[in-house]
Structure formats: C-alpha cells, structure tokens
PDB file of N, CA and C in Angstrom:
ATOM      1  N   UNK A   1       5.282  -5.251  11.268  1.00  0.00           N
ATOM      2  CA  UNK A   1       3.860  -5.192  11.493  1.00  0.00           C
ATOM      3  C   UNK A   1       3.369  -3.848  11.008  1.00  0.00           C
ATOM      4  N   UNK A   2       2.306  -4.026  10.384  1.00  0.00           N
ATOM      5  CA  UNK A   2       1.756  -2.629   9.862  1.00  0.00           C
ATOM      6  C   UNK A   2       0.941  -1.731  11.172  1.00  0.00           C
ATOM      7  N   UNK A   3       1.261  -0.392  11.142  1.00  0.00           N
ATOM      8  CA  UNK A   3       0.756   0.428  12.207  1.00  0.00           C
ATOM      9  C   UNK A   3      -0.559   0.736  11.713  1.00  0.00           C
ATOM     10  N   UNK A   4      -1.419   0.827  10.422  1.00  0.00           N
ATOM     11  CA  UNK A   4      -2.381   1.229  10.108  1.00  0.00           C
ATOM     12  C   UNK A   4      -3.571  -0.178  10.742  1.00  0.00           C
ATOM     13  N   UNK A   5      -3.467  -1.055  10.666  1.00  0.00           N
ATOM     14  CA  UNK A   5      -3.889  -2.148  10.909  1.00  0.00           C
ATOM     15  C   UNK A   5      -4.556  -1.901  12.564  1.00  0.00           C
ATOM     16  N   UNK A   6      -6.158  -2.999  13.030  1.00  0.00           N
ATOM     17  CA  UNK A   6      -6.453  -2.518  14.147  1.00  0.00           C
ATOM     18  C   UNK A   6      -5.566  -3.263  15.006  1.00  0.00           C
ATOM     19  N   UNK A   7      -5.601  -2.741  16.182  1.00  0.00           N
ATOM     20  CA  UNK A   7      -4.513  -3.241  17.168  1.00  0.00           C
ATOM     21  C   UNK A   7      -5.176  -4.680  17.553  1.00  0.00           C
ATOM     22  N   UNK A   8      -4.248  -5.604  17.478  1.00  0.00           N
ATOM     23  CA  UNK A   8      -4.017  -6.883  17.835  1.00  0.00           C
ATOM     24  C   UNK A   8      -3.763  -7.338  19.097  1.00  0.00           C
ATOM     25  N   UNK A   9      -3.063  -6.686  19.747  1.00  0.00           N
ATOM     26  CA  UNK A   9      -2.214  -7.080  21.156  1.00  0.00           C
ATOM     27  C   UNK A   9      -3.133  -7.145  22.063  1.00  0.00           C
ATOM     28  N   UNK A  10      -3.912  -7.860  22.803  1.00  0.00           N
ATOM     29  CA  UNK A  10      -4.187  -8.087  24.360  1.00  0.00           C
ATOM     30  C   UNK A  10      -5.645  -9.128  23.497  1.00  0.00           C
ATOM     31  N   UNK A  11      -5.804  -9.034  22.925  1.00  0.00           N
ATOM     32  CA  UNK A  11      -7.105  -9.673  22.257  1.00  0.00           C
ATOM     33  C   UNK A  11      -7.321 -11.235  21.651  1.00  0.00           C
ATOM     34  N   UNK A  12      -8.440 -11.145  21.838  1.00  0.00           N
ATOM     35  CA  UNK A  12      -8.770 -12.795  21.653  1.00  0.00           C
ATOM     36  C   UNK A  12      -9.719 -13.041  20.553  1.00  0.00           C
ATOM     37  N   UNK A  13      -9.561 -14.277  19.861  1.00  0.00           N
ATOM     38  CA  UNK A  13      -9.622 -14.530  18.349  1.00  0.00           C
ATOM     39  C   UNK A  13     -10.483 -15.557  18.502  1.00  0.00           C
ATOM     40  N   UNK A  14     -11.609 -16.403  17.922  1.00  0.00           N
ATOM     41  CA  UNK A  14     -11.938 -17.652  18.033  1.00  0.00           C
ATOM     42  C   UNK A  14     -13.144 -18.447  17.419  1.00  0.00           C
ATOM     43  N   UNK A  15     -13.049 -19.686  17.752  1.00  0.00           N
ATOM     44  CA  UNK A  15     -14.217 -19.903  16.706  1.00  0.00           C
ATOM     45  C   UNK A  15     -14.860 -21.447  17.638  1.00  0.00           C
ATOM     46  N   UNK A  16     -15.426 -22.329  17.057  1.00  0.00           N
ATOM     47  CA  UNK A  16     -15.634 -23.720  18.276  1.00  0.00           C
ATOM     48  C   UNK A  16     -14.641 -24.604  18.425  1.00  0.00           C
ATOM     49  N   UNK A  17     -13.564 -24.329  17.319  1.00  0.00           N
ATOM     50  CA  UNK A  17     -12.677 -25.201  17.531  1.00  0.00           C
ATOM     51  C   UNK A  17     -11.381 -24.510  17.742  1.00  0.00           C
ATOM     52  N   UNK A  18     -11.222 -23.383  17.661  1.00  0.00           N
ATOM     53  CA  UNK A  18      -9.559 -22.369  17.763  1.00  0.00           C
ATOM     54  C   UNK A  18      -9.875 -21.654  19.136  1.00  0.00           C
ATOM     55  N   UNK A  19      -8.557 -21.472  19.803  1.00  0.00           N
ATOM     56  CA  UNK A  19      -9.024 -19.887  20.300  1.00  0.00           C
ATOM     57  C   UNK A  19      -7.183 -19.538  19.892  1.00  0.00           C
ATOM     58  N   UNK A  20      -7.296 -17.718  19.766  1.00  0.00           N
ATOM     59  CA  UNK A  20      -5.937 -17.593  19.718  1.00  0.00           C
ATOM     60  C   UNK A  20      -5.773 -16.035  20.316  1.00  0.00           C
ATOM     61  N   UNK A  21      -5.042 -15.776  20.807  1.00  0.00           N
ATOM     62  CA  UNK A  21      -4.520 -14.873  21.527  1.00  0.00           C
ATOM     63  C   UNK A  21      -3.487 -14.291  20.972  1.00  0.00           C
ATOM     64  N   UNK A  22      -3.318 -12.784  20.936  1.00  0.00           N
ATOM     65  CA  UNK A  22      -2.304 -12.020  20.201  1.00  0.00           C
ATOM     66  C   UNK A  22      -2.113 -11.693  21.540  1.00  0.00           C
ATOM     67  N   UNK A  23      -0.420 -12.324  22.226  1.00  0.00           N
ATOM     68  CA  UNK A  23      -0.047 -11.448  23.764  1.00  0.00           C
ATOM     69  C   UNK A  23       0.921 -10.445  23.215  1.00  0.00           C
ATOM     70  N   UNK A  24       1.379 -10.062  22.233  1.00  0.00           N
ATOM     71  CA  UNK A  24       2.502  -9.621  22.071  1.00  0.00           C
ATOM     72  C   UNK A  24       2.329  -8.779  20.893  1.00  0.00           C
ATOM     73  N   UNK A  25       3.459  -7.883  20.310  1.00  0.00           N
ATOM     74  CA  UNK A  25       3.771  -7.283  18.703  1.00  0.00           C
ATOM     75  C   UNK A  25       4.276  -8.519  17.691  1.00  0.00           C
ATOM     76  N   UNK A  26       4.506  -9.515  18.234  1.00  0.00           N
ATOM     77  CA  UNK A  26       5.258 -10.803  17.351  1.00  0.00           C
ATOM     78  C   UNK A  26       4.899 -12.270  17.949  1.00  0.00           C
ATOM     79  N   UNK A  27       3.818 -12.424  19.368  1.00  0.00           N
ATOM     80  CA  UNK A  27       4.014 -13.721  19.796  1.00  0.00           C
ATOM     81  C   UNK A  27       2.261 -14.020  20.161  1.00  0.00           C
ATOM     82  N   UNK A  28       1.973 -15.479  19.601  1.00  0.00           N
ATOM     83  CA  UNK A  28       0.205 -15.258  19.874  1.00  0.00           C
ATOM     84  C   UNK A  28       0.827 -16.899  20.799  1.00  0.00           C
ATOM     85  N   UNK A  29      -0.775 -16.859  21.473  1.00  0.00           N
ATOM     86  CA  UNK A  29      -0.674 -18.154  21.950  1.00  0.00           C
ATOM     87  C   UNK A  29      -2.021 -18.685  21.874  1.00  0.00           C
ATOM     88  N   UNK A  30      -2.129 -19.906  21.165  1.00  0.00           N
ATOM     89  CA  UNK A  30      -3.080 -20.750  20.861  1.00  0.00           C
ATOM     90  C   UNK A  30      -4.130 -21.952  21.508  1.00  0.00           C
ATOM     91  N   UNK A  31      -5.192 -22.468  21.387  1.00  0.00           N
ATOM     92  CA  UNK A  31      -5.745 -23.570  22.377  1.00  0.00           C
ATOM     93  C   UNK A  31      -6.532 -24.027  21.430  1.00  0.00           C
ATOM     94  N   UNK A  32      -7.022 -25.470  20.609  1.00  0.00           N
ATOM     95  CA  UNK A  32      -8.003 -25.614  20.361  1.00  0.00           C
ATOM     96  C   UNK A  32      -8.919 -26.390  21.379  1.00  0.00           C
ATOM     97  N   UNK A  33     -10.130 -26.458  20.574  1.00  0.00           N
ATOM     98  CA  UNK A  33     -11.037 -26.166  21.523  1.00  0.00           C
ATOM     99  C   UNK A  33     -12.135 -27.854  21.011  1.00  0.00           C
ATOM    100  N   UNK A  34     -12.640 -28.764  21.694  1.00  0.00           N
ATOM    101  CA  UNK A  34     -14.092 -29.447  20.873  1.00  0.00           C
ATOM    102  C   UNK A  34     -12.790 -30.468  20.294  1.00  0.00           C
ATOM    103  N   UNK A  35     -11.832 -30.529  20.633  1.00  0.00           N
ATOM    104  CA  UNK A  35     -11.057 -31.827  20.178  1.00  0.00           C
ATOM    105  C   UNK A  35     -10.509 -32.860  20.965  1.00  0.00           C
ATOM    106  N   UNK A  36     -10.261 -33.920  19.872  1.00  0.00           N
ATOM    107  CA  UNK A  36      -9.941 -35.152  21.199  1.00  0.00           C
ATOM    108  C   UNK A  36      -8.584 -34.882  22.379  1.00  0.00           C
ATOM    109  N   UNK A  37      -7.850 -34.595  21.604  1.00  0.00           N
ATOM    110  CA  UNK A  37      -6.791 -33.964  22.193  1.00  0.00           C
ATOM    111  C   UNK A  37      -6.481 -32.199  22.321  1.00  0.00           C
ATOM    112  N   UNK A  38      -6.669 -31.631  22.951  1.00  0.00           N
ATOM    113  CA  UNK A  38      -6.182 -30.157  23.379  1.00  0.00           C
ATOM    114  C   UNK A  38      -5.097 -29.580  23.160  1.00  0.00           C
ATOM    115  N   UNK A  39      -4.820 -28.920  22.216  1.00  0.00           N
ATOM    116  CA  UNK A  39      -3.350 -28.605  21.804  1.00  0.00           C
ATOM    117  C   UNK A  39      -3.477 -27.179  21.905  1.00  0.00           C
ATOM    118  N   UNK A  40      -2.247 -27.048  22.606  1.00  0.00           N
ATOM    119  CA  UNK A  40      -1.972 -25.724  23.422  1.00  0.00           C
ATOM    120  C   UNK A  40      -0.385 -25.247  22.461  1.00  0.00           C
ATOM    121  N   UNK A  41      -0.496 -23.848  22.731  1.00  0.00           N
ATOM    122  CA  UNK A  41       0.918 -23.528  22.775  1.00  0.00           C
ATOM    123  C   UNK A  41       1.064 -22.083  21.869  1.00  0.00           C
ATOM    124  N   UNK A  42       2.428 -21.746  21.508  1.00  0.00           N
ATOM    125  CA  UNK A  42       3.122 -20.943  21.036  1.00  0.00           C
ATOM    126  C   UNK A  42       3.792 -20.466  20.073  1.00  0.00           C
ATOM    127  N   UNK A  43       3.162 -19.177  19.323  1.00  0.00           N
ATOM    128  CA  UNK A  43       4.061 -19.145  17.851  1.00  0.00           C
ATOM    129  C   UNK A  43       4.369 -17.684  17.765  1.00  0.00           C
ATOM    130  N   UNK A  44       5.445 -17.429  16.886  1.00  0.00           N
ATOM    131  CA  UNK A  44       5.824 -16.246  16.379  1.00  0.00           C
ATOM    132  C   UNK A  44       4.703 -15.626  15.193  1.00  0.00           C
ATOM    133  N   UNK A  45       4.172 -14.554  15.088  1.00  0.00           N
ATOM    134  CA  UNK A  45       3.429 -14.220  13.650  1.00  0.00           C
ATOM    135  C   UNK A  45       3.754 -12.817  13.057  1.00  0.00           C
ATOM    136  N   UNK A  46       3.551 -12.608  12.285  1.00  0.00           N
ATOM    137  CA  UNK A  46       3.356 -11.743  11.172  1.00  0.00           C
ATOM    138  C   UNK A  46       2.482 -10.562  10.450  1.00  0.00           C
ATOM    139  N   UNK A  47       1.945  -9.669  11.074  1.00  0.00           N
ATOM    140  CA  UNK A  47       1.099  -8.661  10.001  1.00  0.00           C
ATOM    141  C   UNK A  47       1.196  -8.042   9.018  1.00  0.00           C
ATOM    142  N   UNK A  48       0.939  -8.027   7.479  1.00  0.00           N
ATOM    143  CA  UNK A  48       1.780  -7.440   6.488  1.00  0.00           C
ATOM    144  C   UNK A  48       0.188  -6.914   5.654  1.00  0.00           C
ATOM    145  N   UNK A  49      -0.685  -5.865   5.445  1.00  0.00           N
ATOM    146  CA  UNK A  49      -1.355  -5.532   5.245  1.00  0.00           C
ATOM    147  C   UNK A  49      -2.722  -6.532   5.564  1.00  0.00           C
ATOM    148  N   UNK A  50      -2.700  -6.505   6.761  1.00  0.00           N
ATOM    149  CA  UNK A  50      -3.598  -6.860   7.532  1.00  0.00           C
ATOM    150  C   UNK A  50      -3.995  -8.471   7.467  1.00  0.00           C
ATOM    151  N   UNK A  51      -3.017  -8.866   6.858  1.00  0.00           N
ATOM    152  CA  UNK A  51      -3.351 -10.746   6.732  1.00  0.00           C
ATOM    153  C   UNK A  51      -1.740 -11.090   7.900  1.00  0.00           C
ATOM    154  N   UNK A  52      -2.259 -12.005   8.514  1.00  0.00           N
ATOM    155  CA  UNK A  52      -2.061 -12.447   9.655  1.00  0.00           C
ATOM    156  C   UNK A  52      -1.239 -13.472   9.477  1.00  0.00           C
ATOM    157  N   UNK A  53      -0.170 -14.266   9.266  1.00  0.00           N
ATOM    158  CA  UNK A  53       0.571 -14.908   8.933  1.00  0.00           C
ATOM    159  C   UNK A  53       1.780 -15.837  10.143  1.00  0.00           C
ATOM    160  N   UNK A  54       1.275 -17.267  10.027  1.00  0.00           N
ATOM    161  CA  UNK A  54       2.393 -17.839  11.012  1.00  0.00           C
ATOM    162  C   UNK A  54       2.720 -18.462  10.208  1.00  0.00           C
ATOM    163  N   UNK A  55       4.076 -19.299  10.370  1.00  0.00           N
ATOM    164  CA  UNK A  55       4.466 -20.183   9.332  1.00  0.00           C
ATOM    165  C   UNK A  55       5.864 -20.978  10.364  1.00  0.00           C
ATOM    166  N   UNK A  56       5.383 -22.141  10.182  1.00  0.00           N
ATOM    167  CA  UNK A  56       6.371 -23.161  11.492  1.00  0.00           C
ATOM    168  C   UNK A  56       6.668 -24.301  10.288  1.00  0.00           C
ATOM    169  N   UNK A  57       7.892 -24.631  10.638  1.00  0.00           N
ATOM    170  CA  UNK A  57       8.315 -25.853   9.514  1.00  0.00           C
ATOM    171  C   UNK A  57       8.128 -27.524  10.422  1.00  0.00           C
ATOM    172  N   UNK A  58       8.105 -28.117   9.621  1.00  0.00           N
ATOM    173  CA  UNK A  58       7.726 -29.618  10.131  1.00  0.00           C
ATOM    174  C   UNK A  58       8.723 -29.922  10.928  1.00  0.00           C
ATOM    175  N   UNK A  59      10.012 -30.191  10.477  1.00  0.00           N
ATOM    176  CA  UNK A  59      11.243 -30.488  10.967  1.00  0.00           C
ATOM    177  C   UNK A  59      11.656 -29.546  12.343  1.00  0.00           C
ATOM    178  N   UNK A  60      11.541 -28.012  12.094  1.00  0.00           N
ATOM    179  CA  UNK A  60      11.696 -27.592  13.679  1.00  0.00           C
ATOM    180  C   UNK A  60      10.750 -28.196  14.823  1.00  0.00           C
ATOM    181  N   UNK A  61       9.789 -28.227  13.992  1.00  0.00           N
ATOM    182  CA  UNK A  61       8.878 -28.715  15.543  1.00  0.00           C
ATOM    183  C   UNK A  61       9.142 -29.778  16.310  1.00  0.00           C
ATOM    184  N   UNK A  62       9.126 -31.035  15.617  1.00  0.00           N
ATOM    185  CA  UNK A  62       9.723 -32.319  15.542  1.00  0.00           C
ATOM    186  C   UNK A  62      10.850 -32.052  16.837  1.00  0.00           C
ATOM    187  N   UNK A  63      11.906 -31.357  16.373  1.00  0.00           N
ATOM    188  CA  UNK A  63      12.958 -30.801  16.998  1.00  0.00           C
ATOM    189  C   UNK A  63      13.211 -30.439  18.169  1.00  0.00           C
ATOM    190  N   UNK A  64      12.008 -29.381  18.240  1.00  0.00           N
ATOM    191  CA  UNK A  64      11.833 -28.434  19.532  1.00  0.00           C
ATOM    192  C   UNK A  64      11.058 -29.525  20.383  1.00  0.00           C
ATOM    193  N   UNK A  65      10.713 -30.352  20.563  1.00  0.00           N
ATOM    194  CA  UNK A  65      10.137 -31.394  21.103  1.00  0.00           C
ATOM    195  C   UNK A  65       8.259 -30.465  21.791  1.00  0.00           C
ATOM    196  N   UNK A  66       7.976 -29.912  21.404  1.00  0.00           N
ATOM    197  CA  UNK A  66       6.558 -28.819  21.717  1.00  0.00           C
ATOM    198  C   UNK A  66       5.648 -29.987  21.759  1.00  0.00           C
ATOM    199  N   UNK A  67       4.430 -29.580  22.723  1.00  0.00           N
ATOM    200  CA  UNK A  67       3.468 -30.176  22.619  1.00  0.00           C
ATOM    201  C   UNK A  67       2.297 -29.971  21.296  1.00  0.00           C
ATOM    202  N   UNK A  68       2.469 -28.597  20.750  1.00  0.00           N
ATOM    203  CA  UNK A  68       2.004 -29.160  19.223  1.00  0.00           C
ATOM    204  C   UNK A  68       2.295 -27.914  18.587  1.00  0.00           C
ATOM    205  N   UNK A  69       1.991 -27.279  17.244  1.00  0.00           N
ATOM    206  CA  UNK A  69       2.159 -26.429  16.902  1.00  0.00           C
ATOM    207  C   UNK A  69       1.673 -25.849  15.440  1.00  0.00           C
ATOM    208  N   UNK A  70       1.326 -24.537  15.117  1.00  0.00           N
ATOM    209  CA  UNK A  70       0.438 -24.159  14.086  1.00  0.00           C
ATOM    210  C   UNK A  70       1.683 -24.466  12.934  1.00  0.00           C
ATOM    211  N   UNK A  71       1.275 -25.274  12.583  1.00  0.00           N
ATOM    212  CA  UNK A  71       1.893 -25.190  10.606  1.00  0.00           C
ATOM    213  C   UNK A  71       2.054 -24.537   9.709  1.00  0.00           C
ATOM    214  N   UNK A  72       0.456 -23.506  10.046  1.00  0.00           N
ATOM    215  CA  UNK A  72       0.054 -22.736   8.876  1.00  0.00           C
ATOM    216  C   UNK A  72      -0.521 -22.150   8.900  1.00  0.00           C
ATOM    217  N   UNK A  73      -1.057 -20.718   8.985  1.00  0.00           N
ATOM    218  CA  UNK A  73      -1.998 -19.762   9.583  1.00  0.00           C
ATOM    219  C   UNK A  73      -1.768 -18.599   8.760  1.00  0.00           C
ATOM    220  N   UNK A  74      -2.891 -18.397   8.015  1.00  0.00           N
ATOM    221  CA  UNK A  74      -3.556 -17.021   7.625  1.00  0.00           C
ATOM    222  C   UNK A  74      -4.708 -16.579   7.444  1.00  0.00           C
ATOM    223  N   UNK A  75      -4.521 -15.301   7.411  1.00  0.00           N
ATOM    224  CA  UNK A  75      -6.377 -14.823   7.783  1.00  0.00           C
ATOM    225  C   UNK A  75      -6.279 -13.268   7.632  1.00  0.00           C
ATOM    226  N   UNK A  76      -7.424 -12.803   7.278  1.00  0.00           N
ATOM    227  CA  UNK A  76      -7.392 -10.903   7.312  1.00  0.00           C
ATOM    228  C   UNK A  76      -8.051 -10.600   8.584  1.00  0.00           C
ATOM    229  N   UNK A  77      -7.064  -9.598   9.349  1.00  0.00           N
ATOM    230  CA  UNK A  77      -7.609  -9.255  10.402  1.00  0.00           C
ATOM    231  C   UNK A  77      -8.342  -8.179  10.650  1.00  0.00           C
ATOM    232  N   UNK A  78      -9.492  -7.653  10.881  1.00  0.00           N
ATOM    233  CA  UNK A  78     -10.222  -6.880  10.869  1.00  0.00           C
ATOM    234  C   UNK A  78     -10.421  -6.302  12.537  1.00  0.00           C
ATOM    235  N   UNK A  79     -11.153  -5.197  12.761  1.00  0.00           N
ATOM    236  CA  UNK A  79     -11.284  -4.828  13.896  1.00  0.00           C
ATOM    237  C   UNK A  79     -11.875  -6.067  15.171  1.00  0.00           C
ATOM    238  N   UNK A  80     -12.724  -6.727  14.801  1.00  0.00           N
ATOM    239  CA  UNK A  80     -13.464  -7.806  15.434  1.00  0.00           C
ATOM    240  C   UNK A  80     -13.633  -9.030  14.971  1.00  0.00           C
ATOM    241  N   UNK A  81     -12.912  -9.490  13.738  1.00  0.00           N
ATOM    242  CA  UNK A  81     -12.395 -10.858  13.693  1.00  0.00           C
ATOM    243  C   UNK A  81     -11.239 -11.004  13.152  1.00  0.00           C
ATOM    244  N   UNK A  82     -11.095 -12.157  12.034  1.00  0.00           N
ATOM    245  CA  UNK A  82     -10.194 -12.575  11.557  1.00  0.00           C
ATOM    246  C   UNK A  82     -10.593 -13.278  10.640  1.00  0.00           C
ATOM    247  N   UNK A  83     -10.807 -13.063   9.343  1.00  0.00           N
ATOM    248  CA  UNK A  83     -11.706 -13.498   7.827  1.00  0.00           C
ATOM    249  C   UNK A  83     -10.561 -14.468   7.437  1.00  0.00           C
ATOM    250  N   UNK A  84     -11.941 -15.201   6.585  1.00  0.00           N
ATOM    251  CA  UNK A  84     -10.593 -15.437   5.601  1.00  0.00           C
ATOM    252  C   UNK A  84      -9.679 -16.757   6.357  1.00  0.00           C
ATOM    253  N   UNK A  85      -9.173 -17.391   7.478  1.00  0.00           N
ATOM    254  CA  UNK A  85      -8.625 -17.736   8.215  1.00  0.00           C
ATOM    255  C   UNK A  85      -8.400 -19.735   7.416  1.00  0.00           C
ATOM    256  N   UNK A  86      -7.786 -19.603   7.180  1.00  0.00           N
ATOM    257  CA  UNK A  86      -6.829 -20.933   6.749  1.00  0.00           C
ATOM    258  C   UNK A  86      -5.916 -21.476   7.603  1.00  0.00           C
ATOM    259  N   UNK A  87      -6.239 -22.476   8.169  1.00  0.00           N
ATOM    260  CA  UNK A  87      -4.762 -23.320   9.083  1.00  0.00           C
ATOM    261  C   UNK A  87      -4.761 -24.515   9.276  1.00  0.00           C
ATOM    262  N   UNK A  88      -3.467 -25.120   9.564  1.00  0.00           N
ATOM    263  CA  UNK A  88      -3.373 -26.262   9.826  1.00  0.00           C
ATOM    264  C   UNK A  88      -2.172 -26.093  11.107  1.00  0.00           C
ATOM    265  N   UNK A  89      -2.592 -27.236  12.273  1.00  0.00           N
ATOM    266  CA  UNK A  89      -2.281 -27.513  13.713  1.00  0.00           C
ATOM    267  C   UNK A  89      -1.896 -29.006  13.705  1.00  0.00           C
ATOM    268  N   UNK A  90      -0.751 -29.443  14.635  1.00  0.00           N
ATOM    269  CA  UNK A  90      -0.845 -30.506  14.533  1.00  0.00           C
ATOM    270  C   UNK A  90      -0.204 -30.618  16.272  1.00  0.00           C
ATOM    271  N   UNK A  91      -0.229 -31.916  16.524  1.00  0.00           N
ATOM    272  CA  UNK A  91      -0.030 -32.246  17.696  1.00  0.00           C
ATOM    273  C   UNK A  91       0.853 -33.231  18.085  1.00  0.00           C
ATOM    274  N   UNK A  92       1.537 -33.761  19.567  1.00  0.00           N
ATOM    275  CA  UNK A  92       2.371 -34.200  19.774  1.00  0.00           C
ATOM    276  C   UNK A  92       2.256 -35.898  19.296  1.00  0.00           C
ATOM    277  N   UNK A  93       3.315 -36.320  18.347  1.00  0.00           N
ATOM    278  CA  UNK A  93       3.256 -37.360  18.232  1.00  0.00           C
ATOM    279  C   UNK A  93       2.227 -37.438  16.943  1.00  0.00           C
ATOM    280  N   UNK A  94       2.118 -36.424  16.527  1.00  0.00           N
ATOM    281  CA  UNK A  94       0.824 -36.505  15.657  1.00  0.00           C
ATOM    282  C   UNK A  94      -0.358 -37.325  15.211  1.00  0.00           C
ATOM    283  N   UNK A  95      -0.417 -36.825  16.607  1.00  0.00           N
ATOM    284  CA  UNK A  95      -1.766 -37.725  17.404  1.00  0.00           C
ATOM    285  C   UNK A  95      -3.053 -37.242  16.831  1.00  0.00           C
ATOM    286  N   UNK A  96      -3.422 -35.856  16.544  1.00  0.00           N
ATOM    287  CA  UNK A  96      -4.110 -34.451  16.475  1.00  0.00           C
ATOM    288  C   UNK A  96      -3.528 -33.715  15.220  1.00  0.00           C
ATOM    289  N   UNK A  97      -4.860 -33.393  14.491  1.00  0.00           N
ATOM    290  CA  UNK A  97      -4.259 -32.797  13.632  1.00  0.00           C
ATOM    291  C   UNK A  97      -6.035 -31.955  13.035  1.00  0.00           C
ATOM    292  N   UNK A  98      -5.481 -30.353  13.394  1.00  0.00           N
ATOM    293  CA  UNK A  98      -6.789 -29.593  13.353  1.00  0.00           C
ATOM    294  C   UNK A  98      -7.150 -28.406  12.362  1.00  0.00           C
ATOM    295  N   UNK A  99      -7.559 -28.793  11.221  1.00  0.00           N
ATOM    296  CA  UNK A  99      -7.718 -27.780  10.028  1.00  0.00           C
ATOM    297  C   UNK A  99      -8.572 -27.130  10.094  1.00  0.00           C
ATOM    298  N   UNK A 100      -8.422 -25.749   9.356  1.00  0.00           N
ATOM    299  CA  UNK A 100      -9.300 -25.004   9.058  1.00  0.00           C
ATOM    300  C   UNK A 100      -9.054 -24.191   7.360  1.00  0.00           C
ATOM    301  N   UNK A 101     -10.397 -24.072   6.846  1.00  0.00           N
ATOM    302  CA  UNK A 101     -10.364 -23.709   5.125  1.00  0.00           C
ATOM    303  C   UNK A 101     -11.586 -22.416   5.327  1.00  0.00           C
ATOM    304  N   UNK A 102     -11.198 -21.199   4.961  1.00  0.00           N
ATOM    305  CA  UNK A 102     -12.206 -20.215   5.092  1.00  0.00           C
ATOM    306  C   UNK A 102     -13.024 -20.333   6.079  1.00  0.00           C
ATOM    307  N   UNK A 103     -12.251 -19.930   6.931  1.00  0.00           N
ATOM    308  CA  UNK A 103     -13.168 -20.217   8.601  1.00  0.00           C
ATOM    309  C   UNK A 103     -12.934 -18.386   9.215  1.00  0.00           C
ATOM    310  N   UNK A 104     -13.981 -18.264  10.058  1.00  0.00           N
ATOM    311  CA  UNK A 104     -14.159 -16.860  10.776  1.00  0.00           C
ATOM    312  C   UNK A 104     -13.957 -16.718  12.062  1.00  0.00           C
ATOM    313  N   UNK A 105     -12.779 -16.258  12.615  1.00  0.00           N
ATOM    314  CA  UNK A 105     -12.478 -16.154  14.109  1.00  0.00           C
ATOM    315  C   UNK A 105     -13.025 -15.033  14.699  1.00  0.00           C
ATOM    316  N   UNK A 106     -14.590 -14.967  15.411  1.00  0.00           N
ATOM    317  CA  UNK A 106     -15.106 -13.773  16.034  1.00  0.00           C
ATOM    318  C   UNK A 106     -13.512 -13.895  17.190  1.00  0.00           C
ATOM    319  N   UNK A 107     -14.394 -11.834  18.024  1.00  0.00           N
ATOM    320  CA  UNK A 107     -13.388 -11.846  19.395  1.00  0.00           C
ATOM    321  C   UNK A 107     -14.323 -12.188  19.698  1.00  0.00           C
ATOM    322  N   UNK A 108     -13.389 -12.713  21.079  1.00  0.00           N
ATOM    323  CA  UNK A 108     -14.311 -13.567  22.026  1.00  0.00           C
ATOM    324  C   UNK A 108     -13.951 -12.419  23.543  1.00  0.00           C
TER     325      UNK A 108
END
C-alpha cells in the first residue's frame, strides 16, 4: 500500500447502490444498497498509486461457499471519494449480479 496516498482505514465509500468500508491496511467490507437482493461481505484489496484494486476469481468463490463477492473493483482514491470506480459483484447462487462503469463513491 502506498504511504503517500490519503488514509483509507476507518472510512466509508458509497454511492445508491455500493457502500464499502476500508476496516483494515488490506481488508474492506462491502453492502450493496437499492437491490433485490443485499449482498454483503468481504474482500482483500490493494493500493498501488492510489487506484484501489480487488480482484476475486470465479472459481474461489464458488468454493468458499460466501454469500457473494466483488469480482472486480477499481477506482482512484482521493481524499473524499473514489473516481473512476469500475466493478462487478455477484451473489449467492448468482441470483444478483451488481455493476458499476465510471461510477463515483462519495464518503458517506
């Protein structure tokens, strides 16, 4: 994780349909929001000059039996949002499945 970058840890990310939470130096936890199904949960991420990076493979998830999990997540993180923000979420049974293409996560 880059130290120049604004601090991430205790803060909240979001938009009408995301919310995401940086609890950690390496662990966020997620909720969307305005969907049929509510998909909650947990990922490892990444800061590498200030773009924000998760990356979960199809087959682990499947695996890990999770109630759902980010696919795909990037975005530039700035002091008070998160630009830029690209992802894809999917859910148990892939029931749910919640994209985003150049979307803006104010803090909330």
């Amino acid at each position: 994780m880059d130290m120049d970058h604004p601090i991430a840890v205790g803060k909240t990310f979001g938009t009408q349909n995301l919310s995401i939470n940086f609890e950690s130096n390496d662990s966020i936890s997620f909720k969307t929001k305005n969907t049929l199904y509510i998909l909650n949960g947990k990922s490892k991420y990444k800061i590498k000059d200030n773009i924000v990076t998760i990356r979960n493979s199809y087959k682990a998830y499947k695996q890990s039996g999770a109630n759902s999990c980010i696919l795909s997540f990037t975005g530039r993180l700035k002091k008070d949002r998160i630009e830029h923000a690209t992802f894809s979420i999917i859910g148990h049974d892939d029931k749910e499945h919640v994209f985003g293409d150049n979307i803006s996560l104010l803090i909330e």
